[in-house]
Protein backbone atom coordinates (compact mmCIF):
# COMPACT_ATOMS: atom_id res chain seq x y z
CA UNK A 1 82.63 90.73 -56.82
CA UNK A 2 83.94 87.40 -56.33
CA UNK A 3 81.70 84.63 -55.59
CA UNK A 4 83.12 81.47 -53.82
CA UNK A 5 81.02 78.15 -54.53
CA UNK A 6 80.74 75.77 -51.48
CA UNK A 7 79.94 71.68 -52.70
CA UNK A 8 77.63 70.16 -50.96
CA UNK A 9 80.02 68.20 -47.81
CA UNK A 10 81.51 72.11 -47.00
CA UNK A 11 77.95 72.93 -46.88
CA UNK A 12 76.89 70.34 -44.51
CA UNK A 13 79.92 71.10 -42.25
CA UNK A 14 79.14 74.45 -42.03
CA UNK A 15 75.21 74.48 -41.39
CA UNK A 16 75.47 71.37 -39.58
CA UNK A 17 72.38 69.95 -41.69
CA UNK A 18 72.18 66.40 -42.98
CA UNK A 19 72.41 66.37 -47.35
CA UNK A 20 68.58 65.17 -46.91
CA UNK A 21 67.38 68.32 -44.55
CA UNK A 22 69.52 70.58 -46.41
CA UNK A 23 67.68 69.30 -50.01
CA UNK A 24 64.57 69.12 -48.21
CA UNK A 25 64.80 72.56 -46.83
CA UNK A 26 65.67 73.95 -50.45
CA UNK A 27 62.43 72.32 -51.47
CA UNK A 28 60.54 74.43 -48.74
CA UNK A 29 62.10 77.66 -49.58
CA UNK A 30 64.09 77.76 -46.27
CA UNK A 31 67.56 77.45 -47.88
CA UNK A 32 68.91 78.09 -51.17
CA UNK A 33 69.01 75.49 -54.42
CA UNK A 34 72.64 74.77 -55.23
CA UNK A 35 73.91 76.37 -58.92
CA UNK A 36 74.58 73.84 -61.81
CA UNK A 37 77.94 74.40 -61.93
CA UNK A 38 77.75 71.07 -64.71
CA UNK A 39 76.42 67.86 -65.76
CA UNK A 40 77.01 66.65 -62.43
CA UNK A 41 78.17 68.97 -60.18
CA UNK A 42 76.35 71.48 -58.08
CA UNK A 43 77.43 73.99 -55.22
CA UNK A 44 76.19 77.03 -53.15
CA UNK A 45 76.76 80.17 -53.28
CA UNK A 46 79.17 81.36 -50.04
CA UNK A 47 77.48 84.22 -49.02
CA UNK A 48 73.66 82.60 -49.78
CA UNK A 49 75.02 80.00 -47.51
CA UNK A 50 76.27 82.47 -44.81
CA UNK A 51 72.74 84.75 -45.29
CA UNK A 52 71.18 81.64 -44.06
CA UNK A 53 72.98 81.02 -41.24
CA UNK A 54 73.08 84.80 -39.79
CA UNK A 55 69.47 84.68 -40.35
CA UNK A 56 69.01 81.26 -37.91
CA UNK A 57 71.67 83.50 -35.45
CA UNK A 58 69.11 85.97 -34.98
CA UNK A 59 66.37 83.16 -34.86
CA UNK A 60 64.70 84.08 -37.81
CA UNK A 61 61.34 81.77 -38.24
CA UNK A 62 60.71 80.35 -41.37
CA UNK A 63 58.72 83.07 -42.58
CA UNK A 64 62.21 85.49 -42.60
CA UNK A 65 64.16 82.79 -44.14
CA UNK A 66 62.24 81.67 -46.64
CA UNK A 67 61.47 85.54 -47.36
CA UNK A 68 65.44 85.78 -47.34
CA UNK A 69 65.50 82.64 -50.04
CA UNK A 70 63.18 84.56 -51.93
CA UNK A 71 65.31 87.87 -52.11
CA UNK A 72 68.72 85.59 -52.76
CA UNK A 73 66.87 83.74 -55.39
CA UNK A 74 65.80 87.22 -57.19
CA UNK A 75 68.93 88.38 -56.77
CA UNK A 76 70.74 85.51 -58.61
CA UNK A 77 68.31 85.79 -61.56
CA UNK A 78 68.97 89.37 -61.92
CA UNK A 79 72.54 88.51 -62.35
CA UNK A 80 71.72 86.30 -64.67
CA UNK A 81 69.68 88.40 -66.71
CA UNK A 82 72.56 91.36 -66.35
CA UNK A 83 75.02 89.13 -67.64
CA UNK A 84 73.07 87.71 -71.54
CA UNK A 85 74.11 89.41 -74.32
CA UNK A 86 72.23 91.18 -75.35
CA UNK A 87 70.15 90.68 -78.72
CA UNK A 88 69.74 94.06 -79.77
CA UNK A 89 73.42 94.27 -80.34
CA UNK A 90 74.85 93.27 -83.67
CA UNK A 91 77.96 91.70 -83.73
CA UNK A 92 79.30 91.86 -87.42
CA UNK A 93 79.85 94.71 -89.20
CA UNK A 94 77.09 96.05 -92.01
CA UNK A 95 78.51 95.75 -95.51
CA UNK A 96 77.93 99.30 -96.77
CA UNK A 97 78.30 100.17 -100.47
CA UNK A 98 78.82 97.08 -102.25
């Protein structure tokens, strides 16, 4: 699956939210934390972003979204944690019969 990073003025266009309330609302669990995509840049996730909004188009309180935060935030880990190498691998060869 491809996954489409949105910076932070895309985001604001498309949830209408100020940089503060969208920062602020990452801070309450209502909406995702952006992805270090470097030293200085940072960007959301498309479809966290758009999980968000459907959520607020059925008028989900803030116990759904931040329950929907929660679940997104999960999810991103366990890509993360699908996607180490893994350290019970060896890499080089064993040198056998020297």
């Amino acid at each position: 699956m491809s996954t489409r990073f949105l910076r932070l003025p895309a985001v604001m266009e498309r949830t209408g939210f100020s940089r503060s309330a969208i920062y602020a609302r990452a801070s309450d669990g209502l909406f995702p934390r952006p992805v270090p995509l470097g030293l200085r840049t940072a960007a959301w996730p498309e479809h966290e972003v758009e999980a968000v909004l459907q959520a607020h188009l059925r008028e989900a309180g803030d116990t759904e979204l931040r329950e929907i935060v929660s679940e997104l935030r999960l999810q991103r880990q366990q890509v993360q944690i699908a996607q180490r190498p893994s350290t019970h691998e060896n890499p080089l060869p064993l040198a056998i019969g020297h």
